[in-house]
C-alpha atoms as a PDB file:
ATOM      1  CA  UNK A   1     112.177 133.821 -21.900  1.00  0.00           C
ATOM      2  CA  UNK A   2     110.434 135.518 -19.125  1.00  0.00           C
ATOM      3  CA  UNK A   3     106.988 136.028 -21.022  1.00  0.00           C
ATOM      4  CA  UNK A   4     107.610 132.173 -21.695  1.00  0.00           C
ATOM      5  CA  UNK A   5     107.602 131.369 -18.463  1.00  0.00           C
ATOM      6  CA  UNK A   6     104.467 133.497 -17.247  1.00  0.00           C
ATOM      7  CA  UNK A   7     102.207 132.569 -20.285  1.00  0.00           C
ATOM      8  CA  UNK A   8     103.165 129.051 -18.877  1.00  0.00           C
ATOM      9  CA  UNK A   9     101.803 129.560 -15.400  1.00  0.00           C
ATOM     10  CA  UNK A  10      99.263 131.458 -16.607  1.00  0.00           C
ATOM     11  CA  UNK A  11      97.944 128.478 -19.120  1.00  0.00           C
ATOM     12  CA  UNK A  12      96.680 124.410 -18.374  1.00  0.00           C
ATOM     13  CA  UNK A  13      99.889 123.419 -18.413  1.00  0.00           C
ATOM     14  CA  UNK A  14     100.694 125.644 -15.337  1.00  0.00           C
ATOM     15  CA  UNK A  15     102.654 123.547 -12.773  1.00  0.00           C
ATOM     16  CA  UNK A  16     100.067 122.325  -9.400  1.00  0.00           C
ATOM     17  CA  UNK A  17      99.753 123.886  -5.927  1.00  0.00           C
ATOM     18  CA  UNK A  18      98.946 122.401  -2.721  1.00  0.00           C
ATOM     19  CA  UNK A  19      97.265 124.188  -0.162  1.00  0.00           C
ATOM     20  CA  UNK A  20      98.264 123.139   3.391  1.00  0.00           C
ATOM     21  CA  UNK A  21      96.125 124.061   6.557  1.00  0.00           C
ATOM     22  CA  UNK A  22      98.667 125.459   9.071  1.00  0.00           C
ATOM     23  CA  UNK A  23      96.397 123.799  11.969  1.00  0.00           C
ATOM     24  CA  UNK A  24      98.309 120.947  13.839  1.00  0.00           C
ATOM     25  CA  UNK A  25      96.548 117.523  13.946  1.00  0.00           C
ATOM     26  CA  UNK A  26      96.411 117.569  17.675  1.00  0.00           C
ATOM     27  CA  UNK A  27      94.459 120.094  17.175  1.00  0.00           C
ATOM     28  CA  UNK A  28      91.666 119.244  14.582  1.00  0.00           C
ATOM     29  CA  UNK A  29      91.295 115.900  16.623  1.00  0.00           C
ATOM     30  CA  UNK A  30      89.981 118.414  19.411  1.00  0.00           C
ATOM     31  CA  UNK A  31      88.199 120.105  17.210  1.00  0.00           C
ATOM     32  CA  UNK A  32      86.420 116.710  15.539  1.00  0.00           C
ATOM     33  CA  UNK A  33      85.776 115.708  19.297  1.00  0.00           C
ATOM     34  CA  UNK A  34      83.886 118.991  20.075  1.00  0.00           C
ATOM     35  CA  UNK A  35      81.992 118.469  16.811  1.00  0.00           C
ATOM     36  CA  UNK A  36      80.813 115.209  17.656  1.00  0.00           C
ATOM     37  CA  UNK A  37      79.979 115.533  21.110  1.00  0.00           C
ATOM     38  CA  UNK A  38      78.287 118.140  20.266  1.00  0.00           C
ATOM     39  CA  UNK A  39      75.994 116.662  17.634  1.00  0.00           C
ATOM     40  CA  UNK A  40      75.683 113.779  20.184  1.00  0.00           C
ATOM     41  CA  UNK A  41      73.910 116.048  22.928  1.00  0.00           C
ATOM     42  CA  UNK A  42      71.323 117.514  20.294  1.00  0.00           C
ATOM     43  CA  UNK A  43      70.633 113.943  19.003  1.00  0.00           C
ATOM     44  CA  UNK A  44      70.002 112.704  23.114  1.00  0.00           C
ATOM     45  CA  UNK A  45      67.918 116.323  23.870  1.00  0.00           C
ATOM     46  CA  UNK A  46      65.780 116.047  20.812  1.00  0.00           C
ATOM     47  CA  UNK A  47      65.282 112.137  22.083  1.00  0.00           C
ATOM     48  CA  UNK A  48      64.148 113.180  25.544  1.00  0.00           C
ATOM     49  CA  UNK A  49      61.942 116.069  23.732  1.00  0.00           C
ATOM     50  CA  UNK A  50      59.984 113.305  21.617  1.00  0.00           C
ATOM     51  CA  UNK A  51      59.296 111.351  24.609  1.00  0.00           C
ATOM     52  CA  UNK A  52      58.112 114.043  26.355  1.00  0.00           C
ATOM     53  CA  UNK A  53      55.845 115.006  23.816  1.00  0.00           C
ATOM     54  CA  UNK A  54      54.695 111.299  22.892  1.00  0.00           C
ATOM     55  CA  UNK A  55      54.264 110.881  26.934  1.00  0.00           C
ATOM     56  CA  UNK A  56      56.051 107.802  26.428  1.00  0.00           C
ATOM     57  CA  UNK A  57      58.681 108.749  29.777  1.00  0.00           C
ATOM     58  CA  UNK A  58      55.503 109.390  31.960  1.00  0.00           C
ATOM     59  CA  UNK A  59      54.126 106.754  31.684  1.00  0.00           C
ATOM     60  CA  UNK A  60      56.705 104.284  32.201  1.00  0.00           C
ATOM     61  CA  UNK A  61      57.194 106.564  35.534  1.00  0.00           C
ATOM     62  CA  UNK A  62      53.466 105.908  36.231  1.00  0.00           C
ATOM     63  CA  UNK A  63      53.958 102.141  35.684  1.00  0.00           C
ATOM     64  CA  UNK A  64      56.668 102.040  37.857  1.00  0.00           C
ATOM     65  CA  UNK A  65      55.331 103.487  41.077  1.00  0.00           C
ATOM     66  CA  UNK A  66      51.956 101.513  40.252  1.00  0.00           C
ATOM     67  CA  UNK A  67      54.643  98.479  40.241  1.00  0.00           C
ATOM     68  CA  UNK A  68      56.045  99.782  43.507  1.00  0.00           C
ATOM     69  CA  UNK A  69      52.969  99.849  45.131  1.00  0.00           C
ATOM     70  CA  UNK A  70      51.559  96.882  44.464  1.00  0.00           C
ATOM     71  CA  UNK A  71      55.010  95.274  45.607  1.00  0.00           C
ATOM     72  CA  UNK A  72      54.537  97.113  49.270  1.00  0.00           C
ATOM     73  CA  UNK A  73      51.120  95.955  48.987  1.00  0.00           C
ATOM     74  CA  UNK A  74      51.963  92.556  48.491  1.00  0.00           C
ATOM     75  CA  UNK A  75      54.844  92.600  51.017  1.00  0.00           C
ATOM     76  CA  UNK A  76      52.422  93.908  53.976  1.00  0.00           C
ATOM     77  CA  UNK A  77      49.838  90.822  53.030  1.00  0.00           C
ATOM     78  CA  UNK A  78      53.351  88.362  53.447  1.00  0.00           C
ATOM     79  CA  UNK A  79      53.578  89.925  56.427  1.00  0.00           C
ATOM     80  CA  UNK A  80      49.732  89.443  57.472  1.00  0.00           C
ATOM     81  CA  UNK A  81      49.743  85.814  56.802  1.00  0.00           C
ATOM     82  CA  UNK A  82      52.964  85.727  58.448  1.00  0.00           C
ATOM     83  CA  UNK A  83      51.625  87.110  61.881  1.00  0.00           C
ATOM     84  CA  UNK A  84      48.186  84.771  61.072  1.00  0.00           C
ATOM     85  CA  UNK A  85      49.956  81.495  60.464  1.00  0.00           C
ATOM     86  CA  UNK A  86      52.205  82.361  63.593  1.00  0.00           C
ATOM     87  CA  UNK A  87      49.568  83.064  65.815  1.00  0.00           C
ATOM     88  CA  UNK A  88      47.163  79.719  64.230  1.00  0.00           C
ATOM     89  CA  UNK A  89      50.679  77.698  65.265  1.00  0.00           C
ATOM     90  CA  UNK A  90      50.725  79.201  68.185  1.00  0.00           C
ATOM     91  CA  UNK A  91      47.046  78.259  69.147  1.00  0.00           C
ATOM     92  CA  UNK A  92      47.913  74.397  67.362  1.00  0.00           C
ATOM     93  CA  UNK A  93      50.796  73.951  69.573  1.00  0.00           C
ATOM     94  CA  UNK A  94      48.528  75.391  72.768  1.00  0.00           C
ATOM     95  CA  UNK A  95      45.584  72.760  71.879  1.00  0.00           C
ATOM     96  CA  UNK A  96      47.526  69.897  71.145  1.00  0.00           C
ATOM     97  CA  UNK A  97      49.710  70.130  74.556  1.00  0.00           C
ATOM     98  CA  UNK A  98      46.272  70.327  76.020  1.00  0.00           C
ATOM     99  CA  UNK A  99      45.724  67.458  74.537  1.00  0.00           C
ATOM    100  CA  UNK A 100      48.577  65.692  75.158  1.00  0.00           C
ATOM    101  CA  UNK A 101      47.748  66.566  79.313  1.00  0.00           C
ATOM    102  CA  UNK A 102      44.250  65.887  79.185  1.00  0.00           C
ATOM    103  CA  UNK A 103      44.906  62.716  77.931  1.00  0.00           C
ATOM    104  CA  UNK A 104      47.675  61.734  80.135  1.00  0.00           C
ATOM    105  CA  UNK A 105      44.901  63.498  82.856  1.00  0.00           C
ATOM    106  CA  UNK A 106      42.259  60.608  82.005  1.00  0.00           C
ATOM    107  CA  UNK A 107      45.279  57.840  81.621  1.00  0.00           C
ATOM    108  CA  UNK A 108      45.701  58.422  85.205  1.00  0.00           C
ATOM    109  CA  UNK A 109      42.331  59.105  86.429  1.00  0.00           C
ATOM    110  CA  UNK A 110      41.499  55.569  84.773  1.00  0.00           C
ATOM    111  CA  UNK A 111      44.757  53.760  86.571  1.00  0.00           C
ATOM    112  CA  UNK A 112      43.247  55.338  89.433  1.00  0.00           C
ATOM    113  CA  UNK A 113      40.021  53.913  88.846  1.00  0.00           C
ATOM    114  CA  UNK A 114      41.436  50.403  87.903  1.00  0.00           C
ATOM    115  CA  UNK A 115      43.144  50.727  91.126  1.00  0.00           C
ATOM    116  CA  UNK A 116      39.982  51.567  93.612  1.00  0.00           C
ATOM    117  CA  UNK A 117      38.059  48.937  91.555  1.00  0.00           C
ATOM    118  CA  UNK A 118      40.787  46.459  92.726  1.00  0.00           C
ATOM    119  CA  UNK A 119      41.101  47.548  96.394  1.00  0.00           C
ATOM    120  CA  UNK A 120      37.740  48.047  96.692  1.00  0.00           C
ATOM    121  CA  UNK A 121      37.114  44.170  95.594  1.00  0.00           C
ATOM    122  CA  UNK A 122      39.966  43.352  98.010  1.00  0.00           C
ATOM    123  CA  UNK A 123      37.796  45.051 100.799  1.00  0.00           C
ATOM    124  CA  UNK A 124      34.238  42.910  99.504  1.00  0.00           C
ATOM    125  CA  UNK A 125      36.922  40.241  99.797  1.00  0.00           C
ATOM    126  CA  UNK A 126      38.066  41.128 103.229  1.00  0.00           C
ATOM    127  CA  UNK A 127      34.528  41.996 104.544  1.00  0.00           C
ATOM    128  CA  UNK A 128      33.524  38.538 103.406  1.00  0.00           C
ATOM    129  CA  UNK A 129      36.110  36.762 104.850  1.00  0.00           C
ATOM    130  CA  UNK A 130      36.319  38.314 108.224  1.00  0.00           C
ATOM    131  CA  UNK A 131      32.485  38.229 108.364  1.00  0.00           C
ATOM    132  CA  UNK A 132      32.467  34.625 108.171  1.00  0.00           C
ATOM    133  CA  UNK A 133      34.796  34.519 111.183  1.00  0.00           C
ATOM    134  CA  UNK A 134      32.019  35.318 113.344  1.00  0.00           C
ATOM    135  CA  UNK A 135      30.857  32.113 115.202  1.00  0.00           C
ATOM    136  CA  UNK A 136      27.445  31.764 113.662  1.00  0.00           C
ATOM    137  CA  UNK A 137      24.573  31.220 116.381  1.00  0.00           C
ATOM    138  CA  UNK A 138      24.477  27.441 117.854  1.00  0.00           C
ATOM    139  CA  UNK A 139      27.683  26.170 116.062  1.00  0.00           C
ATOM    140  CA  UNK A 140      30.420  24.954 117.927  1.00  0.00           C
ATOM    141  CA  UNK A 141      33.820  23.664 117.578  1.00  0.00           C
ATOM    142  CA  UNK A 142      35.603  23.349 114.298  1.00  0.00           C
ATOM    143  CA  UNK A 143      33.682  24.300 110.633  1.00  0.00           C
ATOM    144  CA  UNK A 144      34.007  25.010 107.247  1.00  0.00           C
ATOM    145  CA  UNK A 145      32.781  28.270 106.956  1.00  0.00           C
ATOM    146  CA  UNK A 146      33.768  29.247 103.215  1.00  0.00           C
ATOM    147  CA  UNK A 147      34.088  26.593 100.458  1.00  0.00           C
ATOM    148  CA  UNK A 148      34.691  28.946  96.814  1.00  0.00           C
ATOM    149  CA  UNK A 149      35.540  27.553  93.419  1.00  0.00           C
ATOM    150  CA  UNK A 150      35.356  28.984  90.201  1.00  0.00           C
ATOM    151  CA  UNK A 151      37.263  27.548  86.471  1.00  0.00           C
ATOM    152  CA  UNK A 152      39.668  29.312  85.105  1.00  0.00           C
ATOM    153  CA  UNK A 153      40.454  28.900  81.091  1.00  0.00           C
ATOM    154  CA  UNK A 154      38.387  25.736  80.913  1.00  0.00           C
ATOM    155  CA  UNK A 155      41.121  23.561  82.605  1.00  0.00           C
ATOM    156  CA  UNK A 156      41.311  24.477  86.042  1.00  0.00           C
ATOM    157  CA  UNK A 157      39.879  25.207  89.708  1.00  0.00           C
ATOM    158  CA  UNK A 158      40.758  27.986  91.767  1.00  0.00           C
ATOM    159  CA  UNK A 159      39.438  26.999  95.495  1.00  0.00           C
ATOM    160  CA  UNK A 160      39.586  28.074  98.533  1.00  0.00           C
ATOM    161  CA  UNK A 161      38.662  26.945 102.000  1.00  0.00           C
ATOM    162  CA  UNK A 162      38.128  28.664 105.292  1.00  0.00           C
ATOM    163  CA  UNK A 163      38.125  26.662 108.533  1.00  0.00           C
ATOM    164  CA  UNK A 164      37.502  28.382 112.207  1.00  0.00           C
ATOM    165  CA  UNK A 165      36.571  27.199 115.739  1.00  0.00           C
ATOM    166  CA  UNK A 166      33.980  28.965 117.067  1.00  0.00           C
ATOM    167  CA  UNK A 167      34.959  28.366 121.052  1.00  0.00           C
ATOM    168  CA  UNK A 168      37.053  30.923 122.817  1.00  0.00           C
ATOM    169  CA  UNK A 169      40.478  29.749 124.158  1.00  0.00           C
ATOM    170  CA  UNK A 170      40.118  26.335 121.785  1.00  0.00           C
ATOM    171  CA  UNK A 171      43.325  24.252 121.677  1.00  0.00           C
ATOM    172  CA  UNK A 172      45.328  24.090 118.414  1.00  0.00           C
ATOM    173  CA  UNK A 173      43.857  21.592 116.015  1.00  0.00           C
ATOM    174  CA  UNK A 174      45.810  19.594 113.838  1.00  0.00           C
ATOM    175  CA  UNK A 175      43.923  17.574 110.945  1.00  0.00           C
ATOM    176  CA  UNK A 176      43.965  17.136 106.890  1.00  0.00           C
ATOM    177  CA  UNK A 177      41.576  19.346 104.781  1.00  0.00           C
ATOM    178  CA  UNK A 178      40.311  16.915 101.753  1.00  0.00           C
ATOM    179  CA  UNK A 179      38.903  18.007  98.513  1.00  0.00           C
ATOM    180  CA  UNK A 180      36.791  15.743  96.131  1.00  0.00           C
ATOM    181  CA  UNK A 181      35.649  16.973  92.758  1.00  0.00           C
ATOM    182  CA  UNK A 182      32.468  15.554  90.606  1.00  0.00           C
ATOM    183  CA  UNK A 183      31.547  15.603  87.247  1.00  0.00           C
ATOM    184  CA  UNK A 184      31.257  14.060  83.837  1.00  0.00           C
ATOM    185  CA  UNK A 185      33.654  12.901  81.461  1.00  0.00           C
ATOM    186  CA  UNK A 186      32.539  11.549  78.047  1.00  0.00           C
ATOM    187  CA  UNK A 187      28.772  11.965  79.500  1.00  0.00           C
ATOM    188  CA  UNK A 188      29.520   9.483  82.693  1.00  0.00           C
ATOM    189  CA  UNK A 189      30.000  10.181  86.198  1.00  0.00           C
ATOM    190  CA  UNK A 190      33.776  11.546  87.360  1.00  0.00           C
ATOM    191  CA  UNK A 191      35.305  11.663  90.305  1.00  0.00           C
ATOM    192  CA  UNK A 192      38.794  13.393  91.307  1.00  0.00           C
ATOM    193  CA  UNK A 193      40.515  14.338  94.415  1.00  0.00           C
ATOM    194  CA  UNK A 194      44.109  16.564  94.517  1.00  0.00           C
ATOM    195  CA  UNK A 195      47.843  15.364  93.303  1.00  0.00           C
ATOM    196  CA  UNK A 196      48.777  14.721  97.014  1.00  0.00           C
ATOM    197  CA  UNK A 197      45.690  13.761  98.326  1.00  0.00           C
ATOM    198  CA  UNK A 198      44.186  15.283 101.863  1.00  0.00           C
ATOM    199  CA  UNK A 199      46.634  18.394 102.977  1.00  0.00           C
ATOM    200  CA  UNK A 200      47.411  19.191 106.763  1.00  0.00           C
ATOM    201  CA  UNK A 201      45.570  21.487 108.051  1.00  0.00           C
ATOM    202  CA  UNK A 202      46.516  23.452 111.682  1.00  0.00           C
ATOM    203  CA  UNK A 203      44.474  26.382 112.998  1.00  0.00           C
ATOM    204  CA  UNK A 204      43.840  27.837 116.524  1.00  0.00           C
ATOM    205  CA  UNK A 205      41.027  30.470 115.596  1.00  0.00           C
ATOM    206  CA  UNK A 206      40.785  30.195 112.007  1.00  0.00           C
ATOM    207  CA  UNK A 207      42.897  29.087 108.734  1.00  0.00           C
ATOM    208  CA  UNK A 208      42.335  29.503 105.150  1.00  0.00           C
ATOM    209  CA  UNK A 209      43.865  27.220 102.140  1.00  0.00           C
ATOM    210  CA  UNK A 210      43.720  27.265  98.886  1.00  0.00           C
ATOM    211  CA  UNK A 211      45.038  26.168  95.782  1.00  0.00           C
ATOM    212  CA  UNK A 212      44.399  25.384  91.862  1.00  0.00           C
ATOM    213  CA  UNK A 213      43.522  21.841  90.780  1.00  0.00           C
ATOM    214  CA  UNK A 214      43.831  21.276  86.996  1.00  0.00           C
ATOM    215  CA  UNK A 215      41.073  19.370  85.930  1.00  0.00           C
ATOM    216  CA  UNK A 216      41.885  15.968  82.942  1.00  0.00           C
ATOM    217  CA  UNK A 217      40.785  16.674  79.173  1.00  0.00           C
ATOM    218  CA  UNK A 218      36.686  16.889  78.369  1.00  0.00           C
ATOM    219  CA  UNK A 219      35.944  16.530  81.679  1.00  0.00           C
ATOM    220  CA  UNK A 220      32.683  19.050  82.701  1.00  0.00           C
ATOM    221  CA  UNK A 221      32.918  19.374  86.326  1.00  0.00           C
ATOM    222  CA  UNK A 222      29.863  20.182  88.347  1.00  0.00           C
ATOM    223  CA  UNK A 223      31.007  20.255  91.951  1.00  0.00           C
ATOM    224  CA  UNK A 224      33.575  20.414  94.983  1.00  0.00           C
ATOM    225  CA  UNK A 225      33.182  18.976  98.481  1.00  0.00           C
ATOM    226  CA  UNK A 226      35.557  20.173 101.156  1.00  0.00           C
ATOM    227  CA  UNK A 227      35.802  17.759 104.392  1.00  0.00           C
ATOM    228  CA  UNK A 228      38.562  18.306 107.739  1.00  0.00           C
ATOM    229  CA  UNK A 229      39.681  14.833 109.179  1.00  0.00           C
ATOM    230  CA  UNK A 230      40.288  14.369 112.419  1.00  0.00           C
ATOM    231  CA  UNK A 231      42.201  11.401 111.826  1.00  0.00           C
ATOM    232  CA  UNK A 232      39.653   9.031 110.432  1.00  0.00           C
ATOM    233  CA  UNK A 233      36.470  10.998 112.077  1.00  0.00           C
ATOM    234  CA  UNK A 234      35.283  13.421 109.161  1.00  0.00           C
ATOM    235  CA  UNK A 235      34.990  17.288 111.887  1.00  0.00           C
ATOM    236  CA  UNK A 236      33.410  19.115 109.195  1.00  0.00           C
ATOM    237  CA  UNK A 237      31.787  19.017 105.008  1.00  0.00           C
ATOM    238  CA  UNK A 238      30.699  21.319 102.695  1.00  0.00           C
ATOM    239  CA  UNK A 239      29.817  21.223  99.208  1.00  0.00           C
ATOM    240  CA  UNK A 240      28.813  23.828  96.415  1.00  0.00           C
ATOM    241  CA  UNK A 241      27.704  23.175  92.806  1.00  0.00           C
ATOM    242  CA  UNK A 242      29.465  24.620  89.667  1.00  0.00           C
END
Protein backbone atom coordinates (compact mmCIF):
# COMPACT_ATOMS: atom_id res chain seq x y z
CA UNK A 1 0.00 0.00 0.00
CA UNK A 2 2.73 2.36 0.80
CA UNK A 3 4.91 1.61 -2.43
CA UNK A 4 1.37 2.24 -4.09
CA UNK A 5 1.13 5.36 -2.96
CA UNK A 6 4.82 6.64 -3.73
CA UNK A 7 5.01 5.04 -7.28
CA UNK A 8 1.81 7.26 -7.56
CA UNK A 9 3.44 10.55 -6.71
CA UNK A 10 6.30 9.60 -8.28
CA UNK A 11 4.36 8.92 -11.84
CA UNK A 12 1.93 11.47 -14.35
CA UNK A 13 -0.75 10.78 -12.44
CA UNK A 14 0.96 12.39 -9.35
CA UNK A 15 -1.55 14.78 -7.66
CA UNK A 16 -0.60 19.00 -8.59
CA UNK A 17 1.27 21.56 -6.46
CA UNK A 18 0.95 25.17 -6.25
CA UNK A 19 3.68 27.28 -5.47
CA UNK A 20 2.70 30.45 -3.55
CA UNK A 21 5.09 33.56 -3.23
CA UNK A 22 5.04 34.44 0.51
CA UNK A 23 5.39 38.30 -0.60
CA UNK A 24 2.22 40.38 0.36
CA UNK A 25 0.52 42.29 -2.51
CA UNK A 26 1.10 45.57 -0.84
CA UNK A 27 4.20 44.83 -1.35
CA UNK A 28 4.82 43.76 -5.06
CA UNK A 29 2.61 46.89 -5.95
CA UNK A 30 5.74 48.83 -4.44
CA UNK A 31 7.86 46.85 -6.01
CA UNK A 32 5.97 47.20 -9.72
CA UNK A 33 6.01 51.06 -8.91
CA UNK A 34 9.84 51.13 -8.41
CA UNK A 35 10.12 49.07 -11.60
CA UNK A 36 8.30 51.38 -13.62
CA UNK A 37 9.48 54.55 -12.47
CA UNK A 38 12.45 53.39 -12.91
CA UNK A 39 12.27 52.36 -16.55
CA UNK A 40 10.46 55.75 -16.94
CA UNK A 41 13.66 57.88 -15.91
CA UNK A 42 16.01 55.86 -18.39
CA UNK A 43 13.39 56.27 -21.19
CA UNK A 44 13.28 60.51 -20.32
CA UNK A 45 17.49 60.51 -19.82
CA UNK A 46 18.14 58.62 -22.98
CA UNK A 47 15.45 61.32 -24.59
CA UNK A 48 17.38 64.32 -23.33
CA UNK A 49 20.76 62.38 -24.47
CA UNK A 50 19.42 62.17 -28.22
CA UNK A 51 18.62 65.72 -28.25
CA UNK A 52 21.69 66.64 -27.05
CA UNK A 53 23.47 64.78 -29.49
CA UNK A 54 21.05 65.70 -32.52
CA UNK A 55 21.47 69.53 -31.14
CA UNK A 56 17.89 69.65 -31.49
CA UNK A 57 17.54 71.39 -27.51
CA UNK A 58 20.18 74.07 -28.56
CA UNK A 59 18.83 75.24 -30.96
CA UNK A 60 15.41 75.78 -29.95
CA UNK A 61 17.37 77.70 -26.95
CA UNK A 62 19.11 79.73 -29.71
CA UNK A 63 15.73 80.48 -31.37
CA UNK A 64 14.34 81.56 -28.37
CA UNK A 65 16.68 84.27 -27.18
CA UNK A 66 16.96 85.34 -31.02
CA UNK A 67 12.96 85.59 -30.44
CA UNK A 68 13.60 87.52 -27.25
CA UNK A 69 15.65 89.90 -28.75
CA UNK A 70 14.00 90.85 -31.52
CA UNK A 71 10.84 91.34 -29.16
CA UNK A 72 13.05 94.02 -26.92
CA UNK A 73 14.08 95.28 -30.16
CA UNK A 74 10.80 95.83 -31.36
CA UNK A 75 9.47 97.11 -28.00
CA UNK A 76 12.30 99.98 -27.80
CA UNK A 77 11.21 101.11 -31.63
CA UNK A 78 7.24 101.26 -29.96
CA UNK A 79 8.74 103.22 -27.66
CA UNK A 80 10.73 105.53 -30.27
CA UNK A 81 7.72 106.28 -32.28
CA UNK A 82 5.98 106.72 -29.14
CA UNK A 83 8.30 109.64 -27.88
CA UNK A 84 8.33 110.89 -31.93
CA UNK A 85 4.59 111.00 -32.43
CA UNK A 86 4.36 112.70 -28.88
CA UNK A 87 6.74 115.22 -29.47
CA UNK A 88 5.26 115.83 -33.59
CA UNK A 89 1.72 116.36 -31.43
CA UNK A 90 3.26 118.34 -29.31
CA UNK A 91 4.78 120.70 -32.05
CA UNK A 92 0.95 120.28 -34.06
CA UNK A 93 -0.82 121.46 -31.08
CA UNK A 94 2.06 124.45 -30.59
CA UNK A 95 1.56 125.57 -34.45
CA UNK A 96 -1.97 125.36 -34.69
CA UNK A 97 -2.63 127.57 -31.35
CA UNK A 98 -0.28 129.87 -33.14
CA UNK A 99 -2.45 129.80 -35.59
CA UNK A 100 -5.45 130.08 -34.00
CA UNK A 101 -3.75 133.66 -32.25
CA UNK A 102 -2.27 134.91 -35.25
CA UNK A 103 -5.35 134.77 -36.84
CA UNK A 104 -7.48 136.17 -34.19
CA UNK A 105 -4.11 138.79 -34.16
CA UNK A 106 -4.99 139.94 -37.89
CA UNK A 107 -9.02 139.66 -37.12
CA UNK A 108 -8.36 142.45 -34.85
CA UNK A 109 -5.69 144.34 -36.47
CA UNK A 110 -8.25 144.46 -39.53
CA UNK A 111 -11.38 145.66 -37.10
CA UNK A 112 -8.87 148.06 -36.14
CA UNK A 113 -8.21 149.09 -39.50
CA UNK A 114 -11.97 149.11 -40.54
CA UNK A 115 -12.30 151.26 -37.60
CA UNK A 116 -9.47 154.13 -38.40
CA UNK A 117 -10.72 153.91 -42.04
CA UNK A 118 -14.15 154.98 -40.61
CA UNK A 119 -13.00 157.68 -38.14
CA UNK A 120 -10.60 158.83 -40.28
CA UNK A 121 -13.49 159.49 -43.09
CA UNK A 122 -15.50 161.00 -40.21
CA UNK A 123 -12.53 163.50 -39.72
CA UNK A 124 -12.33 164.29 -43.99
CA UNK A 125 -16.00 164.67 -43.10
CA UNK A 126 -15.53 166.98 -40.22
CA UNK A 127 -12.60 168.94 -41.84
CA UNK A 128 -14.94 169.53 -44.75
CA UNK A 129 -17.69 170.62 -42.97
CA UNK A 130 -16.14 172.94 -40.50
CA UNK A 131 -13.96 174.31 -43.34
CA UNK A 132 -16.86 175.47 -45.14
CA UNK A 133 -17.93 177.40 -42.04
CA UNK A 134 -15.40 179.88 -42.72
CA UNK A 135 -17.06 183.05 -44.23
CA UNK A 136 -15.55 182.92 -47.66
CA UNK A 137 -13.97 186.41 -48.79
CA UNK A 138 -16.76 189.11 -49.95
CA UNK A 139 -19.87 186.99 -48.99
CA UNK A 140 -22.21 188.20 -46.64
CA UNK A 141 -25.28 187.29 -44.87
CA UNK A 142 -26.98 183.97 -45.22
CA UNK A 143 -25.55 181.03 -47.93
CA UNK A 144 -25.60 177.70 -48.94
CA UNK A 145 -22.30 176.64 -48.46
CA UNK A 146 -22.56 172.70 -49.02
CA UNK A 147 -25.22 171.16 -51.33
CA UNK A 148 -24.14 166.92 -51.48
CA UNK A 149 -26.18 164.20 -53.10
CA UNK A 150 -25.32 160.92 -54.07
CA UNK A 151 -28.05 157.58 -55.07
CA UNK A 152 -28.21 154.97 -53.09
CA UNK A 153 -29.50 151.36 -54.58
CA UNK A 154 -30.86 153.03 -57.69
CA UNK A 155 -33.99 154.43 -55.88
CA UNK A 156 -32.93 157.04 -53.69
CA UNK A 157 -31.05 160.43 -52.70
CA UNK A 158 -29.08 160.93 -49.77
CA UNK A 159 -28.64 164.97 -49.47
CA UNK A 160 -27.48 167.19 -47.43
CA UNK A 161 -27.41 170.93 -47.02
CA UNK A 162 -25.31 173.34 -45.06
CA UNK A 163 -26.51 176.91 -44.49
CA UNK A 164 -24.31 179.69 -42.42
CA UNK A 165 -24.27 183.51 -42.01
CA UNK A 166 -21.18 184.84 -42.50
CA UNK A 167 -21.73 188.23 -40.17
CA UNK A 168 -20.68 188.17 -36.58
CA UNK A 169 -23.45 188.69 -33.94
CA UNK A 170 -26.28 187.98 -36.93
CA UNK A 171 -29.84 187.63 -35.56
CA UNK A 172 -31.54 184.20 -35.67
CA UNK A 173 -32.99 183.49 -39.07
CA UNK A 174 -36.00 181.70 -39.57
CA UNK A 175 -36.89 180.51 -43.29
CA UNK A 176 -37.77 177.12 -45.37
CA UNK A 177 -34.86 175.22 -47.11
CA UNK A 178 -36.46 173.87 -50.62
CA UNK A 179 -35.16 171.08 -52.68
CA UNK A 180 -36.05 170.51 -56.44
CA UNK A 181 -34.81 167.47 -58.30
CA UNK A 182 -34.37 167.12 -62.35
CA UNK A 183 -34.21 164.46 -64.59
CA UNK A 184 -35.71 162.14 -67.14
CA UNK A 185 -38.33 159.72 -67.01
CA UNK A 186 -39.19 157.59 -70.08
CA UNK A 187 -36.48 159.91 -72.02
CA UNK A 188 -38.51 163.37 -71.12
CA UNK A 189 -37.79 166.03 -68.79
CA UNK A 190 -38.75 165.34 -64.78
CA UNK A 191 -39.18 167.38 -62.20
CA UNK A 192 -39.70 166.52 -58.31
CA UNK A 193 -39.56 168.34 -55.12
CA UNK A 194 -39.86 166.47 -51.34
CA UNK A 195 -43.15 164.66 -49.68
CA UNK A 196 -43.75 167.84 -47.55
CA UNK A 197 -42.55 170.32 -49.69
CA UNK A 198 -40.01 173.33 -48.44
CA UNK A 199 -38.80 172.39 -44.62
CA UNK A 200 -38.14 175.15 -41.89
CA UNK A 201 -35.07 176.02 -41.58
CA UNK A 202 -33.59 178.17 -38.25
CA UNK A 203 -29.88 178.90 -37.78
CA UNK A 204 -27.90 181.65 -35.91
CA UNK A 205 -24.26 180.76 -37.21
CA UNK A 206 -24.79 177.80 -39.21
CA UNK A 207 -27.32 174.68 -39.69
CA UNK A 208 -27.11 171.57 -41.59
CA UNK A 209 -30.21 169.29 -42.93
CA UNK A 210 -30.50 166.48 -44.55
CA UNK A 211 -32.53 163.75 -45.54
CA UNK A 212 -33.28 160.81 -48.22
CA UNK A 213 -35.75 161.45 -51.05
CA UNK A 214 -36.85 158.25 -52.86
CA UNK A 215 -36.91 158.90 -56.32
CA UNK A 216 -40.48 157.27 -58.72
CA UNK A 217 -39.75 154.07 -60.98
CA UNK A 218 -37.28 154.59 -64.32
CA UNK A 219 -36.73 157.85 -63.49
CA UNK A 220 -32.67 158.86 -64.26
CA UNK A 221 -32.10 161.83 -62.23
CA UNK A 222 -29.42 164.28 -63.18
CA UNK A 223 -29.57 167.04 -60.60
CA UNK A 224 -30.56 168.81 -57.19
CA UNK A 225 -31.05 172.52 -56.51
CA UNK A 226 -31.14 173.66 -52.92
CA UNK A 227 -32.82 177.30 -52.35
CA UNK A 228 -33.57 179.15 -48.46
CA UNK A 229 -36.83 181.33 -48.58
CA UNK A 230 -37.15 184.14 -46.82
CA UNK A 231 -40.73 184.10 -47.07
CA UNK A 232 -41.31 184.56 -50.74
CA UNK A 233 -37.67 186.29 -51.42
CA UNK A 234 -35.40 183.23 -52.54
CA UNK A 235 -31.79 184.28 -49.66
CA UNK A 236 -29.74 181.76 -51.25
CA UNK A 237 -29.39 178.65 -54.47
CA UNK A 238 -27.20 176.13 -55.29
CA UNK A 239 -27.20 173.40 -57.63
CA UNK A 240 -24.87 170.32 -58.47
CA UNK A 241 -25.20 167.76 -61.30
CA UNK A 242 -25.46 163.93 -60.78
Amino acid sequence: MRLRLLFRRLTVSAPRMAVRSALPWPFRWAVLAIVFGFCAAIGLWAFEFGKDIAGLDRGFKEELLHARSELLALRGEILTLKEERDKAQSIANTAGTLLTSEKVAQEKLAAQNRQLEIDNRSLKDDLGFFEKLIPAAGVEGLAIRGLQAEVVNGREVKWQVLVIQASRNASEFSGRLELSFTGLLNGKPWTGVLPGGAQGLKLKQYGRVEGVFELPPQVLIKGVTAKVLDGAVTKAVQSIKL
